[in-house]
Protein backbone atom coordinates (compact mmCIF):
# COMPACT_ATOMS: atom_id res chain seq x y z
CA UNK A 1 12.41 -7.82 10.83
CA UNK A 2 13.08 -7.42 7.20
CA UNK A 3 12.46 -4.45 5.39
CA UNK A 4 13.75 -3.34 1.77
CA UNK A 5 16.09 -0.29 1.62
CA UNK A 6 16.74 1.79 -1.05
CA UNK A 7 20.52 2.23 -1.43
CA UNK A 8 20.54 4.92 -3.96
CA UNK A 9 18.41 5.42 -6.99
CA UNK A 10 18.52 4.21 -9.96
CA UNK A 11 17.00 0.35 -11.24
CA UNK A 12 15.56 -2.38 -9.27
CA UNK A 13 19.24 -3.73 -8.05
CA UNK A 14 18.66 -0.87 -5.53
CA UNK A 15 16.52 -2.27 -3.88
CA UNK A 16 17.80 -4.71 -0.92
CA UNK A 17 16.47 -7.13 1.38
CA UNK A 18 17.97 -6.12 5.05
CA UNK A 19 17.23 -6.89 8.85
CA UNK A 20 16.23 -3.91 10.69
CA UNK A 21 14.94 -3.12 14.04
CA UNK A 22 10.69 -3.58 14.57
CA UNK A 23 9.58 0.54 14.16
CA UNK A 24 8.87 1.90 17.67
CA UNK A 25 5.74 3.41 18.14
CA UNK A 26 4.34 6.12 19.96
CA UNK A 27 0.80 7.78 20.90
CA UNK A 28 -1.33 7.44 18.45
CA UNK A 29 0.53 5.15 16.64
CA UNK A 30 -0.36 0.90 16.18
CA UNK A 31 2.50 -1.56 14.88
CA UNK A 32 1.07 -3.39 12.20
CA UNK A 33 2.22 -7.07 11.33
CA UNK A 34 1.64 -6.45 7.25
CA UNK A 35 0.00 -9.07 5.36
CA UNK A 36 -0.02 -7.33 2.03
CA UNK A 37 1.19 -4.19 0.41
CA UNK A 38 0.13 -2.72 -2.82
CA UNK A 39 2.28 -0.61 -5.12
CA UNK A 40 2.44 2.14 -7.55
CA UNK A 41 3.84 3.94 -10.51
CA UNK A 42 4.60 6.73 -7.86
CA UNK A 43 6.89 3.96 -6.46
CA UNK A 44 9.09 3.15 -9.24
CA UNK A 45 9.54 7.12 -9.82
CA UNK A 46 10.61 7.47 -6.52
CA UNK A 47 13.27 4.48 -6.81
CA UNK A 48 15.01 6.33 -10.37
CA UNK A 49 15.19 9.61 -7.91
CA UNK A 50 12.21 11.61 -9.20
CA UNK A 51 8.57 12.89 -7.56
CA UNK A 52 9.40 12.31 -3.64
CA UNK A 53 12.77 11.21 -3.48
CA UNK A 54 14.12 14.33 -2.52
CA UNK A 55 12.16 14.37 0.61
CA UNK A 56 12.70 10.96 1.14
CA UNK A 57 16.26 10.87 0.78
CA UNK A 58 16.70 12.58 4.33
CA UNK A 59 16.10 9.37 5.57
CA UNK A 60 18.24 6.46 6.74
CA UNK A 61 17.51 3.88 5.67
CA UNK A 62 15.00 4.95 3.04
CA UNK A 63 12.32 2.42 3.17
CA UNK A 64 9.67 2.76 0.21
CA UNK A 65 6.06 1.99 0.25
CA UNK A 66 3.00 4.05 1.65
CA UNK A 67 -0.32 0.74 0.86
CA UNK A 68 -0.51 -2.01 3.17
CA UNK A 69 -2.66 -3.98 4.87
CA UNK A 70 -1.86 -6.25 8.09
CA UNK A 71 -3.18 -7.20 11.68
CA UNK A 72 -2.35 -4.90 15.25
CA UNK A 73 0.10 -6.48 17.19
CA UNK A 74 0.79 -3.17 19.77
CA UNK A 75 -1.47 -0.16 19.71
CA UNK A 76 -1.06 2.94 21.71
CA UNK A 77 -4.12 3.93 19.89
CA UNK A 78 -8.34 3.81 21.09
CA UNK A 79 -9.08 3.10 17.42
CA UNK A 80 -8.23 -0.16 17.32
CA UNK A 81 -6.92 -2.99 19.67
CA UNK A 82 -4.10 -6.18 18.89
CA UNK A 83 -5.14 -8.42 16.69
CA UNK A 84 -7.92 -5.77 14.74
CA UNK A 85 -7.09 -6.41 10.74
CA UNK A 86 -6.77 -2.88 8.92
CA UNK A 87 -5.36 -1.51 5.99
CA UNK A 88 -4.68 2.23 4.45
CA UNK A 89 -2.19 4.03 3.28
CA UNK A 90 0.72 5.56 5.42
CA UNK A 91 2.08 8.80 6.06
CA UNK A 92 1.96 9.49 2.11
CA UNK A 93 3.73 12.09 1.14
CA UNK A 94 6.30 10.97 3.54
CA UNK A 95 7.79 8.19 4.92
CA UNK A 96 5.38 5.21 4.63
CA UNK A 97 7.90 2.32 5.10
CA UNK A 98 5.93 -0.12 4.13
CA UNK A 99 8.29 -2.37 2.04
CA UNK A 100 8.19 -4.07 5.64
CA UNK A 101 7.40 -6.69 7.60
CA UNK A 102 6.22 -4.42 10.12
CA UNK A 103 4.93 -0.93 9.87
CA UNK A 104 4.04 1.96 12.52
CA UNK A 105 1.36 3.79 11.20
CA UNK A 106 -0.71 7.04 12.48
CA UNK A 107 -4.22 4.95 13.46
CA UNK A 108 -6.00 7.46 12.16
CA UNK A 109 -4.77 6.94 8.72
CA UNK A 110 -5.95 3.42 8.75
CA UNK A 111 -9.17 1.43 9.51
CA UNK A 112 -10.83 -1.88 9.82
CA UNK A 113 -10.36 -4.06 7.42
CA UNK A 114 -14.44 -5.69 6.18
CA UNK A 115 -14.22 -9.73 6.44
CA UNK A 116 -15.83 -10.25 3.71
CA UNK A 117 -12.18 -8.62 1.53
CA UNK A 118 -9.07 -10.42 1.92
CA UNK A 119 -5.77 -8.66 2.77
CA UNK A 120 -4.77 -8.35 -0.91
CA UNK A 121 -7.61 -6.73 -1.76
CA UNK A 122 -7.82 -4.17 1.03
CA UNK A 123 -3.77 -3.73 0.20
CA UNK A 124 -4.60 -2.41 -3.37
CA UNK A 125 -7.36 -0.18 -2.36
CA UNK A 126 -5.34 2.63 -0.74
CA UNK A 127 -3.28 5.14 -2.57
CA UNK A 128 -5.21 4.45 -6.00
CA UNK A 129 -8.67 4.56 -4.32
CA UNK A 130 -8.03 7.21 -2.36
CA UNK A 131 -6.73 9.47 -5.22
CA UNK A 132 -10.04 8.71 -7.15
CA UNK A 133 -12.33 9.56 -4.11
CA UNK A 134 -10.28 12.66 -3.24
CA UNK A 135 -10.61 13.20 -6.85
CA UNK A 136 -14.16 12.75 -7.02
CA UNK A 137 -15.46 13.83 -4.05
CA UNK A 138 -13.39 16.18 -2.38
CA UNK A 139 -12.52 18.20 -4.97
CA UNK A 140 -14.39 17.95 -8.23
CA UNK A 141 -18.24 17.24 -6.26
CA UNK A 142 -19.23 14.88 -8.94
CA UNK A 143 -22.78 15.18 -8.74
CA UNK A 144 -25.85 12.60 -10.45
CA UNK A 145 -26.08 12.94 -14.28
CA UNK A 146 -23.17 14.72 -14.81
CA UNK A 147 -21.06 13.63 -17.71
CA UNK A 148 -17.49 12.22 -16.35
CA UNK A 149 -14.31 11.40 -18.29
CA UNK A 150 -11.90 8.68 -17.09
CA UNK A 151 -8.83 8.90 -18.70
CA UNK A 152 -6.82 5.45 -18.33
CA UNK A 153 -9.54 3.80 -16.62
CA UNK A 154 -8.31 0.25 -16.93
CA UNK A 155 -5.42 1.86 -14.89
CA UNK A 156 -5.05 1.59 -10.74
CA UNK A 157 -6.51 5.27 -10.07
CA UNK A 158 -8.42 4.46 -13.13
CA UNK A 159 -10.63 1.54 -12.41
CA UNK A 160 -11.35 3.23 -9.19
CA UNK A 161 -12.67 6.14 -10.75
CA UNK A 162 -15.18 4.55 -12.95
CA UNK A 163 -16.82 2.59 -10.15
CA UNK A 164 -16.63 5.76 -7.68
CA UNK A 165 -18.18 7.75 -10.85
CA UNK A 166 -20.89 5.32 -11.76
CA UNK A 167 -21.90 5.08 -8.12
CA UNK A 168 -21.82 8.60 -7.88
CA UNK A 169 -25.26 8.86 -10.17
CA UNK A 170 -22.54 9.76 -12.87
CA UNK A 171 -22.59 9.49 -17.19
CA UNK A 172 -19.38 7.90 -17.35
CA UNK A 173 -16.67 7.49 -20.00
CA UNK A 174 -13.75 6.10 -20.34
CA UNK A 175 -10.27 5.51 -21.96
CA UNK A 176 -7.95 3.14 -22.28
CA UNK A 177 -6.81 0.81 -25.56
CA UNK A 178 -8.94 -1.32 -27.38
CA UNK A 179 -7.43 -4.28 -25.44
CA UNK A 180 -9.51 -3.09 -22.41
CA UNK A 181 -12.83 -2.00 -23.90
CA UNK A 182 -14.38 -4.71 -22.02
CA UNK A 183 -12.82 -4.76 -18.87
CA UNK A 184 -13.55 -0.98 -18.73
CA UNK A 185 -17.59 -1.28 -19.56
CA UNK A 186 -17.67 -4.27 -16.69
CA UNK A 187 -16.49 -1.47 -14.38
CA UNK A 188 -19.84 0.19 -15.01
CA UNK A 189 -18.44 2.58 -17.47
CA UNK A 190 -21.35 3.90 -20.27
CA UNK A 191 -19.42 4.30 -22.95
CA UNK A 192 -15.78 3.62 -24.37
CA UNK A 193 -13.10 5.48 -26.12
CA UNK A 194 -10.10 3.96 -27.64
CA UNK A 195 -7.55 6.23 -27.22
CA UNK A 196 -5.02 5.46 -29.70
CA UNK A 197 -5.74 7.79 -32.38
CA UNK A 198 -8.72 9.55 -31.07
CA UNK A 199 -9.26 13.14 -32.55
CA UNK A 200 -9.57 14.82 -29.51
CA UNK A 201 -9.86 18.39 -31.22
CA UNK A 202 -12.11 17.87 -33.24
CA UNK A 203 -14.94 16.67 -30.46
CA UNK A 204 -17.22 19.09 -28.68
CA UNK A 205 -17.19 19.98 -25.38
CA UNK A 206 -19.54 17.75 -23.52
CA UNK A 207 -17.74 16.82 -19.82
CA UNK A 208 -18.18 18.08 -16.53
CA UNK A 209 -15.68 16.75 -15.00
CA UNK A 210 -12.21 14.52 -16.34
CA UNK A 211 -9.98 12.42 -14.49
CA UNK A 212 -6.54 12.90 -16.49
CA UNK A 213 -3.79 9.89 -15.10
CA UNK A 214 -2.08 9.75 -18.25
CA UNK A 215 -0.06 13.66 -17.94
CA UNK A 216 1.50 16.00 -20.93
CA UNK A 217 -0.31 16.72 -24.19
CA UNK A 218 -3.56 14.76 -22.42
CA UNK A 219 -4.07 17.57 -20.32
CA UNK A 220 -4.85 19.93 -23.60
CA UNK A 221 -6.82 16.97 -25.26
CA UNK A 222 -9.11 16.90 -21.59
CA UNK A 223 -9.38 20.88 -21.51
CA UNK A 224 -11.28 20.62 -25.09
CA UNK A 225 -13.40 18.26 -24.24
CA UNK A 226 -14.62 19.87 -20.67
CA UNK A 227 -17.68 22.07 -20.74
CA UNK A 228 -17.10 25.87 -19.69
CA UNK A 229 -17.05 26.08 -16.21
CA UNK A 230 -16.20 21.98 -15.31
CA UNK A 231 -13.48 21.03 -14.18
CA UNK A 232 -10.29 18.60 -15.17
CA UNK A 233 -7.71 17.57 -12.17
CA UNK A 234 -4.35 15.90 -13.83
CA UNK A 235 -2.96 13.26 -11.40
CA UNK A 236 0.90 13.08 -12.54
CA UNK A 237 1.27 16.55 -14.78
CA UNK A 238 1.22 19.40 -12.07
CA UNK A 239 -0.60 22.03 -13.46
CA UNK A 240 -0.24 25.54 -12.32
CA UNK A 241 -1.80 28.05 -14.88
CA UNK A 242 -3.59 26.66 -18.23
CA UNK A 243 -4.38 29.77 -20.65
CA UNK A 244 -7.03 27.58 -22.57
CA UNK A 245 -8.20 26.49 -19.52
CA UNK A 246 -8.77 30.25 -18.54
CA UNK A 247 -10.23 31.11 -21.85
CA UNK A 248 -12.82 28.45 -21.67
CA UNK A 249 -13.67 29.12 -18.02
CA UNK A 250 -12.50 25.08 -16.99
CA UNK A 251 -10.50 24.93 -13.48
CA UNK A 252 -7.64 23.05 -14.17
CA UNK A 253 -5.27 21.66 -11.57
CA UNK A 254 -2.39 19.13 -9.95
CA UNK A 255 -3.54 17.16 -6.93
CA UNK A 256 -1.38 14.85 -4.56
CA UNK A 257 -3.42 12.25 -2.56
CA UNK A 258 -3.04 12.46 1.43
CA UNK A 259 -3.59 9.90 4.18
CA UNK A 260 -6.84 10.35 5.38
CA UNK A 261 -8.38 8.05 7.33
CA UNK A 262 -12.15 9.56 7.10
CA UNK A 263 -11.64 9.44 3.65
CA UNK A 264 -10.22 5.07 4.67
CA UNK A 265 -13.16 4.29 6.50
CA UNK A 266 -15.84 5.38 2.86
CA UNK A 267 -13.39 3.04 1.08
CA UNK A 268 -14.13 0.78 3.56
CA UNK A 269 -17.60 0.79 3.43
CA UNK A 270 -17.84 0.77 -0.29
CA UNK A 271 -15.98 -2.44 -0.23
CA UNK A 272 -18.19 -3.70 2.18
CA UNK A 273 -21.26 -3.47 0.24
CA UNK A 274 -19.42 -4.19 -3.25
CA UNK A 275 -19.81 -0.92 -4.69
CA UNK A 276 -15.53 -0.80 -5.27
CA UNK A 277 -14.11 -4.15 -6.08
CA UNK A 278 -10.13 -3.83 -6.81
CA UNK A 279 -9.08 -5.90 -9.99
CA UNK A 280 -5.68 -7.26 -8.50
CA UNK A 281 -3.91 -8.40 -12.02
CA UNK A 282 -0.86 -9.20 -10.96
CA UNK A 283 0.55 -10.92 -7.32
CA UNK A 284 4.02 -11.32 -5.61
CA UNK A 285 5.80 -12.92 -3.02
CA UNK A 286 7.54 -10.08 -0.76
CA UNK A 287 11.01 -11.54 -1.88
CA UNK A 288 9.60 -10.37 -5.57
CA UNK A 289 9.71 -6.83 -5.46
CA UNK A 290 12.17 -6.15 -8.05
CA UNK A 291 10.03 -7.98 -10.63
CA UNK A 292 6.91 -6.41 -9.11
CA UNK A 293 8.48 -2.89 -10.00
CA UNK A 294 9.09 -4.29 -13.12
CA UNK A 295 6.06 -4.84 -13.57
CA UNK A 296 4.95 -1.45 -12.77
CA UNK A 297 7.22 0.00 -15.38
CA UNK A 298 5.63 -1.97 -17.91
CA UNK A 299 2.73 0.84 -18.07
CA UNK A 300 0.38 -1.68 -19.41
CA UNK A 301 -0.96 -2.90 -16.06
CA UNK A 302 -4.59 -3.37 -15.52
CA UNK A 303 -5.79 -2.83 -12.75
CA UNK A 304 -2.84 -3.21 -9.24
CA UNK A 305 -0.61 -4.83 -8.39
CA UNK A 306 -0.17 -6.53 -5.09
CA UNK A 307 2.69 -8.50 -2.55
CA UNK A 308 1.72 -10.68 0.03
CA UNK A 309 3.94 -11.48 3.25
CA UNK A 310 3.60 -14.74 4.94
């Protein structure tokens, strides 16, 4: 089959297109035929040798990619049976492998795939998705009428939020430049901030809960604005002790998404009945990924981005 390796990091010429063996699989396990995979800014850090590379770079070949979405063709699995169409995201923080034309995968980390969502779409609502509802839900317990703060919401974890939030019950705001005002209200959002600019010290605390993806000096900027005793979770700034967030009473915290598939099969269902709808701005061919991650580096991407295998 072909996969892409990573042959060392650095830039997108490290990434190469090679034959390797179809994965194995054992109990538990299904071999996915992958239709689609979705990528992240995660992914891009990982190729220059930061976040997970040092884990990763145990393996041989290192294979990237944790979001994909694809058909059973061997299951050793009761969840699902050849031919069943599922998507999720694998093994993450590990070894996904997913830059692939095949991928083993723990079956309960995936689940079915809803007709009614095409392979691209179920591709780019995995790692993103997830990291909102874990966000959300798991840990912050977003509750109806609170006041929620989106930070980068025209972003991948971003435009996630703001639906998950809104359908939540929440009072939702959020960020992003002035470029995206209107793509971030048609996510449901309440009201808009731009960011560039904003006098963040100088507003009062009015937020229950905020959703920092943008890292650094936000997380002081998201602090201010949280109510004594909310909460603010920082996706790619791991936060460990925050004085100000200890004088104002806010929890403040670093948390890594997991593959879950309980938390998969709520995805699912939201996409079923149209509460989540992914906003897929820019597609690939699999033989694109370098451009793809180029893509990704931009930082200006709205919404995913997402490569389809034929």
């Amino acid at each position: 089959m072909k996969a892409i390796i990573l042959n060392a990091p650095g830039g997108v010429e490290q990434l190469t297109y090679v034959d390797v063996p179809t994965p194995e699989i054992g109990d538990g396990d299904v071999l996915v035929r992958v239709k689609a995979i979705s990528i992240n800014p995660i992914d891009t850090k990982v190729r220059e040798g930061h976040g997970l590379y040092t884990l990763l770079s145990k393996h041989n070949p290192v294979i990237l990619g944790w979001d994909m979405a694809g058909i059973v063709t061997e299951s050793r699995s009761d969840r699902f049976k050849r031919g069943d169409a599922v998507f999720g995201m694998v093994n993450f923080p590990g070894h996904g492998k997913a830059y692939a034309e095949y991928v083993a995968a723990p079956a309960n980390q995936l689940v079915l795939k809803p007709e009614s969502v095409s392979f691209e779409e179920a591709a780019a609502t995995t790692l993103a998705a997830l990291t909102a509802w874990q966000a959300l839900v798991n840990h912050a317990n977003v509750q109806k009428g609170q006041k929620v703060l989106i930070h980068a919401a025209a972003g991948g974890v971003g435009h996630f939020a703001v639906q998950l939030a809104k359908h939540l019950g929440a009072h939702v705001t959020g960020t992003s430049s002035a470029t995206n005002k209107a793509f971030v209200l048609s996510l449901g959002a309440d009201r808009h901030i731009d960011y560039t600019g904003y006098a963040w010290e100088e507003q009062e605390p009015e937020y229950d809960f905020v959703l920092d993806a943008v890292g650094g000096s936000n997380v002081d900027h998201s602090i201010a604005v949280t109510k004594p005793g909310g909460t603010v979770i920082s996706i790619p700034t791991t936060v460990t002790e925050s004085a100000a967030a200890n004088d104002k009473g806010v929890r403040c915290y670093f948390i890594l998404v997991k593959s879950s598939g309980d938390d998969m099969h709520h995805l699912a269902e939201c996409l079923a009945k149209g509460i989540l709808k992914p906003y897929v701005a820019s597609r690939f061919d699999f033989s694109a990924m370098r451009e793809a991650h180029q893509q990704i580096e931009t930082g200006r991407t709205v919404g995913k981005v997402v490569l389809s295998i034929s």
